[in-house]
Protein backbone atom coordinates (compact mmCIF):
# COMPACT_ATOMS: atom_id res chain seq x y z
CA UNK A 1 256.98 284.90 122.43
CA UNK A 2 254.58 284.42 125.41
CA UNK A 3 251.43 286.09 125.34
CA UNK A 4 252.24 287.75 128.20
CA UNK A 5 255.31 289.60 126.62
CA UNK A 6 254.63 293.76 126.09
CA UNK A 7 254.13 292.75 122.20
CA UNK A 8 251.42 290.88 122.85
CA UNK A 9 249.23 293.30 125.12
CA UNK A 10 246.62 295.71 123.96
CA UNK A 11 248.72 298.30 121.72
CA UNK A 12 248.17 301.95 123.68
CA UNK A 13 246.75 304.44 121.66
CA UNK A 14 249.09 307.33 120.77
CA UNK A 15 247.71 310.99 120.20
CA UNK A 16 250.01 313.11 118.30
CA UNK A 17 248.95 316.33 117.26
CA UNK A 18 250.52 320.06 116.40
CA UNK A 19 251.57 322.60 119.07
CA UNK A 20 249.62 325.32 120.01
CA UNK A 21 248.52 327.02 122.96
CA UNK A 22 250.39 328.20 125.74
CA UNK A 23 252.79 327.39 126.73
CA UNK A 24 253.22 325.80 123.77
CA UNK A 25 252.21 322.57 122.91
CA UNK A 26 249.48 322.58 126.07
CA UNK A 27 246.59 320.67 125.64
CA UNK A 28 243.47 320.37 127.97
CA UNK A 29 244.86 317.31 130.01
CA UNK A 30 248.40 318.65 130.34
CA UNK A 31 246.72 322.52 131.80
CA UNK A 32 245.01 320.31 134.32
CA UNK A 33 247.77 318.16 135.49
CA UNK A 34 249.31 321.41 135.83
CA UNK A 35 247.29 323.10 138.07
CA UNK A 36 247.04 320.61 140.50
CA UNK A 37 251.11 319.67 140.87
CA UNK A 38 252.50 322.83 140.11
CA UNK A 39 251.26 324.49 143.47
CA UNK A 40 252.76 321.37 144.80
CA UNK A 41 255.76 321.19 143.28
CA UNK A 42 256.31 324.77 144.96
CA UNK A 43 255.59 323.34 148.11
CA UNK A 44 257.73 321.10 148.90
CA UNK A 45 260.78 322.32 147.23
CA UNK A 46 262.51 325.89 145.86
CA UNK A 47 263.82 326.33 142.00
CA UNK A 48 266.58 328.08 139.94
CA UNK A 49 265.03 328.01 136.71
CA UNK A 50 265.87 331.64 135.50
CA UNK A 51 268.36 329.75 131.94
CA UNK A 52 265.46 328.27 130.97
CA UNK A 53 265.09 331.24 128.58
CA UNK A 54 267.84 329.77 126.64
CA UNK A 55 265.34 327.21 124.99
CA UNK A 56 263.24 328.19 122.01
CA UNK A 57 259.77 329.41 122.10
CA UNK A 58 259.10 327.45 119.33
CA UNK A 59 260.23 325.24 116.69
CA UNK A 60 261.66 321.58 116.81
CA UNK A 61 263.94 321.01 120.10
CA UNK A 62 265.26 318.72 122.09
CA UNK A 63 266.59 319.00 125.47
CA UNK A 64 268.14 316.19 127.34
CA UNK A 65 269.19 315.92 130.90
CA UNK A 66 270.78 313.62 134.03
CA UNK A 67 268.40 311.97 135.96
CA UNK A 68 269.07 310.78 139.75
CA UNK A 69 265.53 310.93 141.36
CA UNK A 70 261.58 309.91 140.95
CA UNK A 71 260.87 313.39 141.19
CA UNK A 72 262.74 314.35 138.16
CA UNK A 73 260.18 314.40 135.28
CA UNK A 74 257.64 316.11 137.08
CA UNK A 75 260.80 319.15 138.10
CA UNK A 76 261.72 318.63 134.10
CA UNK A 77 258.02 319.46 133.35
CA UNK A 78 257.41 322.24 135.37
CA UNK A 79 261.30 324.06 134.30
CA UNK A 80 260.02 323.56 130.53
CA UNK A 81 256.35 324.65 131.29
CA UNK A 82 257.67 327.49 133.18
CA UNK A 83 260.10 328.69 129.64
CA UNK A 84 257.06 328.81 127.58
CA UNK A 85 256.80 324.91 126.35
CA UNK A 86 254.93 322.06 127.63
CA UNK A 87 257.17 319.35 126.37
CA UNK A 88 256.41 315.67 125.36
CA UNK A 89 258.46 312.74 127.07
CA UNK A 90 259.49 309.30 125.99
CA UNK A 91 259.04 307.34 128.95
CA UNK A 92 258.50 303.87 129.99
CA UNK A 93 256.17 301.69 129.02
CA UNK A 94 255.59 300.08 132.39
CA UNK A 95 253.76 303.94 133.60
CA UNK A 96 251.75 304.18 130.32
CA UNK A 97 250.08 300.67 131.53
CA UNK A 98 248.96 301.92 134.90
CA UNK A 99 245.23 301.71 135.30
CA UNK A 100 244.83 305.75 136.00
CA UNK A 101 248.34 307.28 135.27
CA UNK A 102 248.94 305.42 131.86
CA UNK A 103 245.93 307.18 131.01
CA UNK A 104 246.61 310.68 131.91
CA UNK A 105 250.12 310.74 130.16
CA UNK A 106 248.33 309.16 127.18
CA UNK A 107 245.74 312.41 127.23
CA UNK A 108 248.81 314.35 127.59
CA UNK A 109 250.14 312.95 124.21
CA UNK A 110 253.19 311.52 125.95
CA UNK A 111 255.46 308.89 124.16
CA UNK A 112 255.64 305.36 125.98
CA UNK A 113 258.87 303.61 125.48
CA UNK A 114 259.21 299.63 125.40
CA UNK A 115 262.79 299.37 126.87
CA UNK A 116 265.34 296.96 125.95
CA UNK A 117 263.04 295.71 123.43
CA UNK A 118 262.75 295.57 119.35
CA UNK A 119 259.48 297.67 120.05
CA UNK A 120 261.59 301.03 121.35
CA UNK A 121 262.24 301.77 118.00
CA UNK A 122 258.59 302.26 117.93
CA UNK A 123 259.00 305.35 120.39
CA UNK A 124 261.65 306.91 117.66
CA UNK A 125 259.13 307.08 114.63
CA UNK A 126 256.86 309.23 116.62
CA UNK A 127 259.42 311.16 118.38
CA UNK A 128 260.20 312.31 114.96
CA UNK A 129 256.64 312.92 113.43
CA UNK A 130 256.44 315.28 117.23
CA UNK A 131 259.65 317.41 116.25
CA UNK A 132 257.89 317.57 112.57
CA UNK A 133 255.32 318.53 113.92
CA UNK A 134 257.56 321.48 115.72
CA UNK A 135 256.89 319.91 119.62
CA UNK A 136 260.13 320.21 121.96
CA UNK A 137 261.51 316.44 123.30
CA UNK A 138 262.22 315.94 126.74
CA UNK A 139 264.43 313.08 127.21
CA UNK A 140 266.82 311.79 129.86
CA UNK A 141 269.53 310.04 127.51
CA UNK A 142 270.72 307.30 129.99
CA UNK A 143 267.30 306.25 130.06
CA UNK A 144 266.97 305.29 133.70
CA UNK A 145 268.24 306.95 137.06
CA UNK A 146 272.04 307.14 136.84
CA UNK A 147 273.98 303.59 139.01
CA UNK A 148 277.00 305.65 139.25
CA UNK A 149 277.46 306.17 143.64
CA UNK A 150 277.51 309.95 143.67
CA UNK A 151 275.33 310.47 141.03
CA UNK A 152 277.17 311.83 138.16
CA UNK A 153 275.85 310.79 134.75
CA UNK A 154 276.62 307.52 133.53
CA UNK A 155 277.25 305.93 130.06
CA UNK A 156 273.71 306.82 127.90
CA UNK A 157 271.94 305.22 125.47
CA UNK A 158 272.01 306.49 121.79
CA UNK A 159 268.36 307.09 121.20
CA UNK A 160 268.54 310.34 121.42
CA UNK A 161 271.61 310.77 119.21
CA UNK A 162 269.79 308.94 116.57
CA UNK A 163 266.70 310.98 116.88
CA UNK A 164 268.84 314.29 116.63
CA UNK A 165 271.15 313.02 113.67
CA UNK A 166 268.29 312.05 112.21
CA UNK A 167 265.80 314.74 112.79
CA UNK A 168 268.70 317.70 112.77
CA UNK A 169 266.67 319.44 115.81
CA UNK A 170 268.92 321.59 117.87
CA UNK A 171 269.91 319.43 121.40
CA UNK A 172 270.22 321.42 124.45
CA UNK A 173 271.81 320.51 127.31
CA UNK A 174 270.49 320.73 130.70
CA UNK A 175 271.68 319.84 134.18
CA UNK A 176 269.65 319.46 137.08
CA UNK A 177 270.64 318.93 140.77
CA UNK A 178 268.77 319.08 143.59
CA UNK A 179 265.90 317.02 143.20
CA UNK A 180 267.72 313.99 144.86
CA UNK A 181 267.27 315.80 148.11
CA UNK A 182 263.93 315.80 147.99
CA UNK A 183 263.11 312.26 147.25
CA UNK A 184 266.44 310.36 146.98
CA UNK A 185 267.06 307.60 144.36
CA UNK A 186 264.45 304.67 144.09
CA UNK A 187 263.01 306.10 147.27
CA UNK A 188 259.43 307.33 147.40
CA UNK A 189 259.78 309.48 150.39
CA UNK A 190 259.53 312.81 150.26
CA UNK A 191 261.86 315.20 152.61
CA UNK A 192 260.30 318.77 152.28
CA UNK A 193 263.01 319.88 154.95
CA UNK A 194 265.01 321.55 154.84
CA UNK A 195 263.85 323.13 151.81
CA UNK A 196 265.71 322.09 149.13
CA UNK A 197 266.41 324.61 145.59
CA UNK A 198 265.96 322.35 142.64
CA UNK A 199 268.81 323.86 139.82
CA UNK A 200 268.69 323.67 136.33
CA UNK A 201 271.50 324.61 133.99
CA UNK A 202 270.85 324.88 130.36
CA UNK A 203 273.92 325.54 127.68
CA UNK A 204 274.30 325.73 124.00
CA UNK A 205 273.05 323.43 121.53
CA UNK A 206 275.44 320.49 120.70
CA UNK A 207 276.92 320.02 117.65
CA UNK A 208 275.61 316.76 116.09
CA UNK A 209 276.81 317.45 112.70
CA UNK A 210 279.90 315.51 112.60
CA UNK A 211 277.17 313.07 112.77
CA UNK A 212 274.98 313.77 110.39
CA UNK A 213 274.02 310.75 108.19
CA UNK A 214 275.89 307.83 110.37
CA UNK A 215 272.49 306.92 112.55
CA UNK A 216 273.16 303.16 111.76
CA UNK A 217 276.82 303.55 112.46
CA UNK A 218 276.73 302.13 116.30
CA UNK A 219 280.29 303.59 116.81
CA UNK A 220 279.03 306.78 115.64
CA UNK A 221 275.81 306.85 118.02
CA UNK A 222 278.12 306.15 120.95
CA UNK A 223 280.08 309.09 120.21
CA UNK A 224 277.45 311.31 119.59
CA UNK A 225 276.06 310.38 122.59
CA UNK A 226 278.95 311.09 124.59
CA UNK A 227 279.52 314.42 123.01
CA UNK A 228 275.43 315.40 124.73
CA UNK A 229 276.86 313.54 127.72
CA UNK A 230 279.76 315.38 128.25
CA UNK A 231 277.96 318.95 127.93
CA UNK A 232 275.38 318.04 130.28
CA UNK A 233 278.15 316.50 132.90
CA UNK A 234 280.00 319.87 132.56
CA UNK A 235 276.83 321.81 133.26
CA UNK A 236 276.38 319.72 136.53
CA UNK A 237 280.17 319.99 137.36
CA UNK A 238 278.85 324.06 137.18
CA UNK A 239 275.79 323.56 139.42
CA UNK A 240 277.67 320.98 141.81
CA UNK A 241 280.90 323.34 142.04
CA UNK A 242 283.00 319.89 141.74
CA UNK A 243 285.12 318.18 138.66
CA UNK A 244 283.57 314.51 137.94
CA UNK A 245 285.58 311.56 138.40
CA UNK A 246 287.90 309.94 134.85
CA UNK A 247 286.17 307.26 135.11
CA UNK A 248 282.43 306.76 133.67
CA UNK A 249 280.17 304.44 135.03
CA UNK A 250 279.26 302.35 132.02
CA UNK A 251 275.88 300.14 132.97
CA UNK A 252 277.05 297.76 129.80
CA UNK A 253 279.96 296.56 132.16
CA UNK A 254 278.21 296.82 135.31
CA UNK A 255 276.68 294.02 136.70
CA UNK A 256 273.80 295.63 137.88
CA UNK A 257 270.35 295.82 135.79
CA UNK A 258 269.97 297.89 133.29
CA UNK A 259 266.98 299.38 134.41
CA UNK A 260 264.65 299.54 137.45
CA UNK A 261 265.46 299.38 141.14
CA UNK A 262 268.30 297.26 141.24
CA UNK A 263 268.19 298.27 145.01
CA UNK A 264 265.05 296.01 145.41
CA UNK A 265 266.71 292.97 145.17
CA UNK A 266 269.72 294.03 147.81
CA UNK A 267 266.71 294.26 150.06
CA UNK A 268 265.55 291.10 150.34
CA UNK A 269 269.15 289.62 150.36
């Protein structure tokens, strides 16, 4: 491999330490972050975050959710902070790189994930020693921003089925809409109006247990994924007041990337 491949670069250094605080799992870097986006966050857009109080105060969790927009982690954040937990993302590696934002989410004790790589199984191993430790997981299973046209979830990876069959934490589902408005897909704009109410949905915990055991069973994965899938897309159906279409887009048989802004490229075409 080239030296200039991600497994040859500096290795980031990875804080991981027990919850405490509130909300839980805060740590001096996170409260600061905080303060400074949350009063923005309420400025440019309203929120609906009142089933939040579905998800545990403490303990283990994980709670995974669609993604469609830029602004999504930061509306994921502030729903979680908001329900008494400061959660702890697996994101990708690419951010965690940046000269002055790497360093912030590293501060934060957030988990940088080496995509489409060997090295993402790297993200997994501390994933689990952070629900050990009894920190709630903030993931977005299709690990990019959904390709499907009118933004319904698509086909997910199974990392977060593994981590769940593996770990046993309880998986919520959430749904989220709204945040698309405010700064559409791959765009960086930001449209403050109208103002926009960013909605999250939160239900049950999914039942992994059929699962249980069968983590290196791909087949298995694919259908535990699916079964988190499907309880998020019916959450959104909820929010969205609409029934999603049969078919699922599936970015394995697409021909677009897997990740990134595949919308780059039609650009300069």
């Amino acid at each position: 491999m080239s030296k200039s491949g991600s497994s040859q670069k500096k290795p980031l250094k990875i804080r991981l330490n027990p919850p405490h605080g509130y909300p839980l799992g805060i740590n001096p870097t996170f409260r600061f972050c905080a303060s400074i986006l949350i009063p923005i966050m309420r400025l440019i857009a309203k929120y609906d975050y009142r089933e939040g109080v579905k998800i545990p105060k403490s303990g283990p969790v994980i709670v995974a959710s669609n993604h469609v927009s830029y602004m999504d982690a930061l509306a994921f954040a502030f729903f979680l902070f908001s329900n008494g937990r400061a959660p702890r993302f697996l994101g990708k590696i690419e951010v965690f790189r940046a000269p002055i934002i790497g360093r912030i989410l590293l501060a934060a004790e957030q988990i940088p994930v080496d995509r489409e790589s060997k090295e993402a199984s790297v993200a997994l191993t501390y994933a689990l020693q952070l629900l050990g430790m009894g920190h709630l997981i903030a993931v977005y299973p299709e690990g990019t921003l959904t390709r499907d046209q009118e933004y319904w979830p698509m086909t997910a990876k199974t990392g977060v089925a593994r981590l769940a069959v593996i770990s046993k934490a309880p998986v919520y589902p959430a749904a989220q809409w709204g945040t698309q408005r405010v700064i559409p897909p791959y765009s960086k704009k930001i449209r403050i109006f109208p103002r926009t109410t960013v909605r999250y949905r939160v239900g049950e915990p999914v039942d992994l247990s059929p699962w249980y055991g069968k983590e290196e069973d791909p087949v298995a994965m694919a259908e535990a994924t699916a079964k988190i899938m499907g309880a998020i897309t019916e959450l959104l159906e909820e929010i969205r007041g609409q029934v999603r279409p049969k078919a699922i887009f599936d970015p394995h048989t697409s021909e677009l990337p897997r990740t990134g802004n595949f919308r780059k490229g039609e650009k300069k075409q």
